[in-house]
N, C-alpha and C. Protein backbone atom coordinates (compact mmCIF):
# COMPACT_ATOMS: atom_id res chain seq x y z
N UNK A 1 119.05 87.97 96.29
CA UNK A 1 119.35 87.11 97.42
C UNK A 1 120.54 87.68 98.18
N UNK A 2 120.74 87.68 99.71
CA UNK A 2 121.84 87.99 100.43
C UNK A 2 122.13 86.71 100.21
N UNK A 3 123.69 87.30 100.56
CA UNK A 3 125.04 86.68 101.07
C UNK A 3 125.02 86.19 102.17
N UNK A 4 125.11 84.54 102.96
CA UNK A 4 125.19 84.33 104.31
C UNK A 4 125.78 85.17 104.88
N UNK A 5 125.51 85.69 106.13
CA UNK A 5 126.04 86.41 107.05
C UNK A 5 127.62 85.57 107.72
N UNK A 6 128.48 86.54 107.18
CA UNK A 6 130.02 85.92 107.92
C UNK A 6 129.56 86.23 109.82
N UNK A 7 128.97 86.26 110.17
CA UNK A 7 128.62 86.04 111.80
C UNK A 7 127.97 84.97 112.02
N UNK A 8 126.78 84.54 111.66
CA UNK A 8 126.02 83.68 111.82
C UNK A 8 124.81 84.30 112.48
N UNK A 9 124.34 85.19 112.55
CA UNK A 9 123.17 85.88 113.11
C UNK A 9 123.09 87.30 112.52
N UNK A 10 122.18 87.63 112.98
CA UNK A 10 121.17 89.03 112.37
C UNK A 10 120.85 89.36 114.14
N UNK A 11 121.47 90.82 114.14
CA UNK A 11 121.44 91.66 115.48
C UNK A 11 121.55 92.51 115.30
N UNK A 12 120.47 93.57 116.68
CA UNK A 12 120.77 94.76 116.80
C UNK A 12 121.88 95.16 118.23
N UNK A 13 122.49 95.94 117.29
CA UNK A 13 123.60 96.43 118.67
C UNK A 13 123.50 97.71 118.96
N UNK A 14 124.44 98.61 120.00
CA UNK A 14 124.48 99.28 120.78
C UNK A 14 125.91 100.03 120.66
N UNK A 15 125.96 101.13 120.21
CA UNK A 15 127.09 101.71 120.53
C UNK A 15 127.52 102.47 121.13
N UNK A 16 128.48 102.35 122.41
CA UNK A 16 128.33 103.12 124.04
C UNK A 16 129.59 104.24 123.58
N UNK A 17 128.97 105.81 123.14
CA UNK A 17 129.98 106.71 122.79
C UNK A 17 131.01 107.50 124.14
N UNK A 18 130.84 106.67 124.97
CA UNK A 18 131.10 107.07 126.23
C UNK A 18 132.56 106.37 126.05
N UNK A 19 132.69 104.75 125.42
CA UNK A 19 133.80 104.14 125.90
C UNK A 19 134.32 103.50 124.29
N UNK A 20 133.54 104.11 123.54
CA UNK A 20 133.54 103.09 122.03
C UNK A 20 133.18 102.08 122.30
N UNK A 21 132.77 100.91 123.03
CA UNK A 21 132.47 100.10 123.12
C UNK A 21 130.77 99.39 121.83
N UNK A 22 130.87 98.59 121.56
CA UNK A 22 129.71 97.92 120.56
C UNK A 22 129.44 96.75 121.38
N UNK A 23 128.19 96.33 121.45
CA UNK A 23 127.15 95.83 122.35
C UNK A 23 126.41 94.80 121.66
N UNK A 24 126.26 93.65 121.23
CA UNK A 24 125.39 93.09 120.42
C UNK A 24 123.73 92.89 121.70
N UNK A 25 122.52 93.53 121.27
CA UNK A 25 121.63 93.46 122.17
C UNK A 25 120.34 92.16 122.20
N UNK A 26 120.31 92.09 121.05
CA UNK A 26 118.90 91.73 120.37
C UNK A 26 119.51 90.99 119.23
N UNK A 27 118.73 89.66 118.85
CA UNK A 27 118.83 88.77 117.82
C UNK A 27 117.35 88.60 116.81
N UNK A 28 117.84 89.06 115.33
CA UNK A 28 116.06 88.90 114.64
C UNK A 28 116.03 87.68 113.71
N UNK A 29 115.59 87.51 112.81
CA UNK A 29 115.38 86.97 111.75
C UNK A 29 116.34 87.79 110.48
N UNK A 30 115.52 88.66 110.73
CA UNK A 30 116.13 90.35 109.72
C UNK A 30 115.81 91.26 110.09
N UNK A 31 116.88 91.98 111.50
CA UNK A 31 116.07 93.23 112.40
C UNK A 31 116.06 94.23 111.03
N UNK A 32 115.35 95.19 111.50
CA UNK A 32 115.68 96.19 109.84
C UNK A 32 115.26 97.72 110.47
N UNK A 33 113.76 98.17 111.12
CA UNK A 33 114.10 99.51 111.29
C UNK A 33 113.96 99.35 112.94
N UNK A 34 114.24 100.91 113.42
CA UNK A 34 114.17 100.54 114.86
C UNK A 34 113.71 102.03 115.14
N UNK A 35 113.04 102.16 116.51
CA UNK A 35 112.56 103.63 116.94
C UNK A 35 112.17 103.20 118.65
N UNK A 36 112.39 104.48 119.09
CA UNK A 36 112.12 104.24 120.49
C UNK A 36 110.62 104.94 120.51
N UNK A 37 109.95 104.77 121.74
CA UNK A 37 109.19 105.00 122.73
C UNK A 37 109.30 106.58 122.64
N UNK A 38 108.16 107.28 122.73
CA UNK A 38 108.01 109.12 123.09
C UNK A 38 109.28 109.36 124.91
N UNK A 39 108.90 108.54 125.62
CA UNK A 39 109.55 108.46 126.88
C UNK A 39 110.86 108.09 127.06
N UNK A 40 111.45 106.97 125.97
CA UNK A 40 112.85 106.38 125.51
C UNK A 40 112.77 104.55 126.55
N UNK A 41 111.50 104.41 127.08
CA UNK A 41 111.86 103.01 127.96
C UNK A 41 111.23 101.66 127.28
N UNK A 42 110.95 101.86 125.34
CA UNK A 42 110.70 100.80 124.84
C UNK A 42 111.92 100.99 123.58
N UNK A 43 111.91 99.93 123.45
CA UNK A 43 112.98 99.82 122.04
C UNK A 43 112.08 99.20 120.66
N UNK A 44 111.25 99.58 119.96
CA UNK A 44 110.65 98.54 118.98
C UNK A 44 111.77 98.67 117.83
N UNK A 45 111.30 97.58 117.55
CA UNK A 45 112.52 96.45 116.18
C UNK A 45 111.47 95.80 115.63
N UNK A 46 111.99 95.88 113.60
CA UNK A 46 110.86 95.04 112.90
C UNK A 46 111.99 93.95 112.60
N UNK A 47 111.22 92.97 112.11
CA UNK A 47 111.77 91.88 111.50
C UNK A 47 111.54 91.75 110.52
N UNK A 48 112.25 91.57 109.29
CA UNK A 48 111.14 91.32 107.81
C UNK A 48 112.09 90.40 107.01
N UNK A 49 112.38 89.20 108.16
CA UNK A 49 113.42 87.91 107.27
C UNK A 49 111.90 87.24 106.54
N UNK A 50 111.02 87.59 106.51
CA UNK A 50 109.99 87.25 105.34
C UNK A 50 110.32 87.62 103.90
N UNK A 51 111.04 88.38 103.80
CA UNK A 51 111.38 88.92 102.74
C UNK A 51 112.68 88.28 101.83
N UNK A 52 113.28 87.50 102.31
CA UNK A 52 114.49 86.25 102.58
C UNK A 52 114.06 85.56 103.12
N UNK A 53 112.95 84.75 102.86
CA UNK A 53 112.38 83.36 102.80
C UNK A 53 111.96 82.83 104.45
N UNK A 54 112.20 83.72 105.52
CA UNK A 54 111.80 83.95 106.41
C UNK A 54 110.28 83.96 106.99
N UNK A 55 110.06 83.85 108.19
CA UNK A 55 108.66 84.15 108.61
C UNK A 55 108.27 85.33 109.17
N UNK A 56 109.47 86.07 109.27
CA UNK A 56 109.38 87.49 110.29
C UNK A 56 108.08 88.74 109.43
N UNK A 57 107.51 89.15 109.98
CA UNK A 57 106.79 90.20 109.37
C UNK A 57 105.91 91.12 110.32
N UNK A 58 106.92 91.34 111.79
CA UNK A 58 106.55 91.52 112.81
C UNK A 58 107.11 92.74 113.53
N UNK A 59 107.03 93.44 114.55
CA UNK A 59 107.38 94.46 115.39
C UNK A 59 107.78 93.93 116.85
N UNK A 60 109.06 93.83 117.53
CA UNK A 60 109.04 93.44 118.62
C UNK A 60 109.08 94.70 119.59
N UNK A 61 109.06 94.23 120.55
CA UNK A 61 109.13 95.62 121.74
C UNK A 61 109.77 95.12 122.92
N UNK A 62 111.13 96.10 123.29
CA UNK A 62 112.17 95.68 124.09
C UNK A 62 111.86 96.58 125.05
N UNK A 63 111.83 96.18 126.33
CA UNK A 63 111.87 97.35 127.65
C UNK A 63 113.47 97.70 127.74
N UNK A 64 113.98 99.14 127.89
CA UNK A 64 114.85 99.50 127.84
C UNK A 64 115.21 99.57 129.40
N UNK A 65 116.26 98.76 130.16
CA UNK A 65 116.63 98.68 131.56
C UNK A 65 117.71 99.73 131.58
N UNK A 66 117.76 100.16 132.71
CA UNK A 66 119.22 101.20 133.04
C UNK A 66 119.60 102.13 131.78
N UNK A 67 119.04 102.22 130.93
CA UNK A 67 119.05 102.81 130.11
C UNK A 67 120.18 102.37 129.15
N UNK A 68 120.87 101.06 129.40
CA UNK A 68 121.81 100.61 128.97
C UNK A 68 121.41 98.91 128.31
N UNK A 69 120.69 98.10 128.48
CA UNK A 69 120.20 96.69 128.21
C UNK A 69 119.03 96.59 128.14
N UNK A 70 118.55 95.75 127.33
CA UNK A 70 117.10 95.32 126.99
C UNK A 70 116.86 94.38 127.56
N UNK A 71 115.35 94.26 127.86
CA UNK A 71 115.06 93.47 128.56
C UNK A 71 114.19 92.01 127.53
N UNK A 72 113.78 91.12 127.85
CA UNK A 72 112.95 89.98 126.83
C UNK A 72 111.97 90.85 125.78
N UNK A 73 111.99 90.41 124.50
CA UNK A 73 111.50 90.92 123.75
C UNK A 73 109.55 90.33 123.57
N UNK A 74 109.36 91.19 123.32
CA UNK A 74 107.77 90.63 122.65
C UNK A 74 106.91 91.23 121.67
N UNK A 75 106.05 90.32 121.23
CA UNK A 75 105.92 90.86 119.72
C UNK A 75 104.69 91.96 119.97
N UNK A 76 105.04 92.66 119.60
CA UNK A 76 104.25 93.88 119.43
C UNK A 76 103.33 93.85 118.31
N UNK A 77 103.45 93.50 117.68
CA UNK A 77 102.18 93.74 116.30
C UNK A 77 102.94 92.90 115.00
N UNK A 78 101.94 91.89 114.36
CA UNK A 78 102.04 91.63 113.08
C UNK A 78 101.81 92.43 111.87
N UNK A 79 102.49 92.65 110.65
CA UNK A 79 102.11 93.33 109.74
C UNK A 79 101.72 92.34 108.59
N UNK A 80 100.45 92.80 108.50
CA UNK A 80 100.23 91.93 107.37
C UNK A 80 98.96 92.54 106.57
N UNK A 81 99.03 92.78 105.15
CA UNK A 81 100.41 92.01 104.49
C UNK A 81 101.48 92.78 104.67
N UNK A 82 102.26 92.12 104.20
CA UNK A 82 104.11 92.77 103.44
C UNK A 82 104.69 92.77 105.30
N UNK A 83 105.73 93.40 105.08
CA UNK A 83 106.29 93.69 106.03
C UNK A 83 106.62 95.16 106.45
N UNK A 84 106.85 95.02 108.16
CA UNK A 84 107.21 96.73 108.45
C UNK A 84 108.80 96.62 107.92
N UNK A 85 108.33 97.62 106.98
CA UNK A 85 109.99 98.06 106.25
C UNK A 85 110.37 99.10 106.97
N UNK A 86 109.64 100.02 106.97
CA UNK A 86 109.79 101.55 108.12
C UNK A 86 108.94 101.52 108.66
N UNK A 87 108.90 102.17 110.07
CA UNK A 87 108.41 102.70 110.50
C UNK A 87 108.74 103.76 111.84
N UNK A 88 107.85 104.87 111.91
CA UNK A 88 108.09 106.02 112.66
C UNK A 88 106.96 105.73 114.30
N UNK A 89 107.19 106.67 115.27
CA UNK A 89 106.50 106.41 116.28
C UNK A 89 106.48 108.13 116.53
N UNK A 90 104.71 108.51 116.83
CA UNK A 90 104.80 109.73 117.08
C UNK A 90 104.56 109.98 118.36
N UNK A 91 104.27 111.03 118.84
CA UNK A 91 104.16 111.88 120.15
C UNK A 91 103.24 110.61 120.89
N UNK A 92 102.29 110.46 120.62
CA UNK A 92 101.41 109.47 121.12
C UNK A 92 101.68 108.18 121.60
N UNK A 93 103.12 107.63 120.83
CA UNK A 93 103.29 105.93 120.93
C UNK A 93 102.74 105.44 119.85
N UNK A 94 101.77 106.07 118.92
CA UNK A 94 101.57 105.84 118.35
C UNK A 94 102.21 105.45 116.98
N UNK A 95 102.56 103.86 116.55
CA UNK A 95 103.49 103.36 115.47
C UNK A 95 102.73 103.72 114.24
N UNK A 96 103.43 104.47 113.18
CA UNK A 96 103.03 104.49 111.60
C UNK A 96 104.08 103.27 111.19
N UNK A 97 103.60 102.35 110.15
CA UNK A 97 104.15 101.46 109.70
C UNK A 97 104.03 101.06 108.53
N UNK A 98 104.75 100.80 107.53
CA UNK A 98 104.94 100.16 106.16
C UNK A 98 104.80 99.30 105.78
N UNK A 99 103.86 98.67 105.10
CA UNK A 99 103.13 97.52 104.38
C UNK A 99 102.73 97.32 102.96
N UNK A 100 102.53 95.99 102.94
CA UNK A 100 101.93 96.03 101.54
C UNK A 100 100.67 96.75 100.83
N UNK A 101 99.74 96.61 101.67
CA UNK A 101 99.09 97.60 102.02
C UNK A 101 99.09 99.24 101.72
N UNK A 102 99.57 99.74 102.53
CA UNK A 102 100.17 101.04 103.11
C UNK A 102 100.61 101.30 103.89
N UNK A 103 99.97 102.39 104.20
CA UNK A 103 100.54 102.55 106.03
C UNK A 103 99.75 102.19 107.09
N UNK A 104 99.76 101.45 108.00
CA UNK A 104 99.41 100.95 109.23
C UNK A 104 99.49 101.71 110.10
N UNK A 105 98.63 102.34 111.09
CA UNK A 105 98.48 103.08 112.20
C UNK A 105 98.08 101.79 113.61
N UNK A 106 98.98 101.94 114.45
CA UNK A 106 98.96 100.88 115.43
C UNK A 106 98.84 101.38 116.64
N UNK A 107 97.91 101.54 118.10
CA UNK A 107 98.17 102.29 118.83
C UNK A 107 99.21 101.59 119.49
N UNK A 108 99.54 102.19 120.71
CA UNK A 108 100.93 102.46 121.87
C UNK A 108 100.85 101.03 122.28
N UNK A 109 99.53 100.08 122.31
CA UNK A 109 99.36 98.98 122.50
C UNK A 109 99.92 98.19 121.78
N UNK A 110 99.79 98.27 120.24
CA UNK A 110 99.99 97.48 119.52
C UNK A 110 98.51 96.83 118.29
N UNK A 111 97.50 97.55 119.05
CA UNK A 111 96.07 97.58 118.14
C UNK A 111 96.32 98.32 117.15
N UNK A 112 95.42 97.30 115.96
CA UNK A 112 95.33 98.55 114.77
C UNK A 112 94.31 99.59 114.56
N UNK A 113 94.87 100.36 114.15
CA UNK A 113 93.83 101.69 114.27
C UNK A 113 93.16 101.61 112.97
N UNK A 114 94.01 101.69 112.04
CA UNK A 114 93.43 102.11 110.27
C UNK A 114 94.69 101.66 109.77
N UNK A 115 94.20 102.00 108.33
CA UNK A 115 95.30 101.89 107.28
C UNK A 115 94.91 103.26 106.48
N UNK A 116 96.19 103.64 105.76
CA UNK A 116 95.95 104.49 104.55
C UNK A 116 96.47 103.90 103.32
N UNK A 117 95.52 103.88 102.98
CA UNK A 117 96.45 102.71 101.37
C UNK A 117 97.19 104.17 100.71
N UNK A 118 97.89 102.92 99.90
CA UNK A 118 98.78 103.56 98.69
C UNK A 118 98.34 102.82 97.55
N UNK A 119 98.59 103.69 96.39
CA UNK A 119 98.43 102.63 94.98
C UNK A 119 100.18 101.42 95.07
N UNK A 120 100.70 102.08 95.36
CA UNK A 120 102.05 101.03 95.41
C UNK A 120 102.35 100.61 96.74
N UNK A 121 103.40 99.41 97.02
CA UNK A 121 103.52 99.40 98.45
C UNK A 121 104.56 99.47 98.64
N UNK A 122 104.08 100.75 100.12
CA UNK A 122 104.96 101.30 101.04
C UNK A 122 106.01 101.07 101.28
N UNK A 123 106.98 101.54 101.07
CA UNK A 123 108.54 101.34 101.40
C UNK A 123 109.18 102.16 102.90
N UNK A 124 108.62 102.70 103.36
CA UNK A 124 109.20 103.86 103.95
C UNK A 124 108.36 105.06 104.32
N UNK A 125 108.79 105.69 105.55
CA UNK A 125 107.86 107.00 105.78
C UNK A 125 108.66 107.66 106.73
N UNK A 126 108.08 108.82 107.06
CA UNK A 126 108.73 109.87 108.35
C UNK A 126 107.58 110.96 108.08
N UNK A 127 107.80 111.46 109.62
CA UNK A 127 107.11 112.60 110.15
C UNK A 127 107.87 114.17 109.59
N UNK A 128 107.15 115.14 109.44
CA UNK A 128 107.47 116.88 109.26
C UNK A 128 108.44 117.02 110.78
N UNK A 129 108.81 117.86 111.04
CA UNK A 129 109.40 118.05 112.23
C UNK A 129 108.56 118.25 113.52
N UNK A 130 107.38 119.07 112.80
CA UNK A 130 105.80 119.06 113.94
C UNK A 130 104.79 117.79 114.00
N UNK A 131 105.20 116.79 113.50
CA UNK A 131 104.29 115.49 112.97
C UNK A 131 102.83 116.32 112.37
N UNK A 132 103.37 117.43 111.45
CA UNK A 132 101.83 117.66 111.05
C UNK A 132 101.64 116.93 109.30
N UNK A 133 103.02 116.57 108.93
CA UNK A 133 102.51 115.93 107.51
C UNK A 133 103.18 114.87 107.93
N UNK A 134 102.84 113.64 106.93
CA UNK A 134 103.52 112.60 106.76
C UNK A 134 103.73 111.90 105.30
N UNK A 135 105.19 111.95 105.37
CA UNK A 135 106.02 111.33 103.67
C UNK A 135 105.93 110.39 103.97
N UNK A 136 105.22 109.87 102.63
CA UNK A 136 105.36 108.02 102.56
C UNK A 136 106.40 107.74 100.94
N UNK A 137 107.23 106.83 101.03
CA UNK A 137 107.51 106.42 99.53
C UNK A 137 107.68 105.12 99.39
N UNK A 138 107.36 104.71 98.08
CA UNK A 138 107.48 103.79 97.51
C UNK A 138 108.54 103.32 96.74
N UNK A 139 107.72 102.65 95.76
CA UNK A 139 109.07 102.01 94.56
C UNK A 139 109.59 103.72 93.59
N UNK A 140 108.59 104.35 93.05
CA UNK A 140 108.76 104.82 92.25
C UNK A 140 107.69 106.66 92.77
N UNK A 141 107.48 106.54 93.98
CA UNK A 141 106.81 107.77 94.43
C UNK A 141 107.28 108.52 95.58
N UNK A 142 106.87 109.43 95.65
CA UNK A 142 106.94 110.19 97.14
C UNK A 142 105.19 110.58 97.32
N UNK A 143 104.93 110.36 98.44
CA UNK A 143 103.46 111.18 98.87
C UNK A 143 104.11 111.87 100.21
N UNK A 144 102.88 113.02 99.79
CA UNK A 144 102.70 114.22 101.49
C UNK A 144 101.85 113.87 101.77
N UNK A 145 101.13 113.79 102.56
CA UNK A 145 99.36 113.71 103.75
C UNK A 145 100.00 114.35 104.78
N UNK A 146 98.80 115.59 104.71
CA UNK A 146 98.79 116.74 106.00
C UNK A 146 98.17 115.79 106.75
N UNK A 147 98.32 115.83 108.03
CA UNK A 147 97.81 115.24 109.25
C UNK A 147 96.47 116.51 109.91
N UNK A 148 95.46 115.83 110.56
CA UNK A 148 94.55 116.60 111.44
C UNK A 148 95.20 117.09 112.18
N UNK A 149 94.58 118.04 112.56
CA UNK A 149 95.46 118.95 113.90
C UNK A 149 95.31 118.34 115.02
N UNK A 150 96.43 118.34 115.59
CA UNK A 150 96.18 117.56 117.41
C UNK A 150 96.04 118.23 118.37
């Protein structure tokens, strides 16, 4: 179990290395991973206060304004089951995502494409530096999967 938050909220912020300045942007349940857009003008954020007795088990998607503020959030995709614990976004927009399940392939929309199961569930993943493999891990594993050629 966490510790109440000495703030009173769960946020993602912003840190402007220009002035030091810190930015509180976005309010979740339990923001947890975050990745931009191939272009940089979406911000997606998961929520997984499901996991702390919460309902979150979701992906939001922030339009990035001035390149400095977000704009109203909206939910981009449910994960279910489990929650997006990680997830990566490749060349495409295309979201890989972490579930109970496995991994979730979501297009740029927010449709699901497939899943790749795992015998355990998914904790985490990332792309090779060419997105030609993809590491997934779990509780107690690491997997590689070479990707098709694009």
């Amino acid at each position: 179990m966490l510790a109440a938050s000495d703030l009173g909220h769960h946020s993602v912020y912003r840190f402007d290395p220009a002035d030091g300045s810190v930015r509180r942007m976005a309010d979740l349940g339990q923001p947890n991973g975050l990745a931009f857009s191939p272009d940089g003008h979406t911000l997606y954020v998961s929520d997984t206060s499901r996991t702390e007795g919460g309902d979150g088990h979701t992906i939001h998607a922030y339009a990035v304004v001035d390149d400095r503020t977000l704009g109203e959030p909206r939910v981009f995709a449910e994960v279910e089951p489990g929650v997006p614990d990680g997830f990566r976004v490749d060349h495409r927009g295309w979201i890989w995502t972490s579930s109970e399940a496995g991994v979730q392939v979501l297009s740029a929309e927010g449709h699901r494409l497939g899943l790749i199961p795992t015998p355990q569930v998914c904790s985490n993943l990332c792309f090779s530096p060419e997105q030609q493999r993809l590491f997934i891990t779990s509780k107690q594993h690491l997997y590689a999967l070479d990707l098709a050629a694009q």
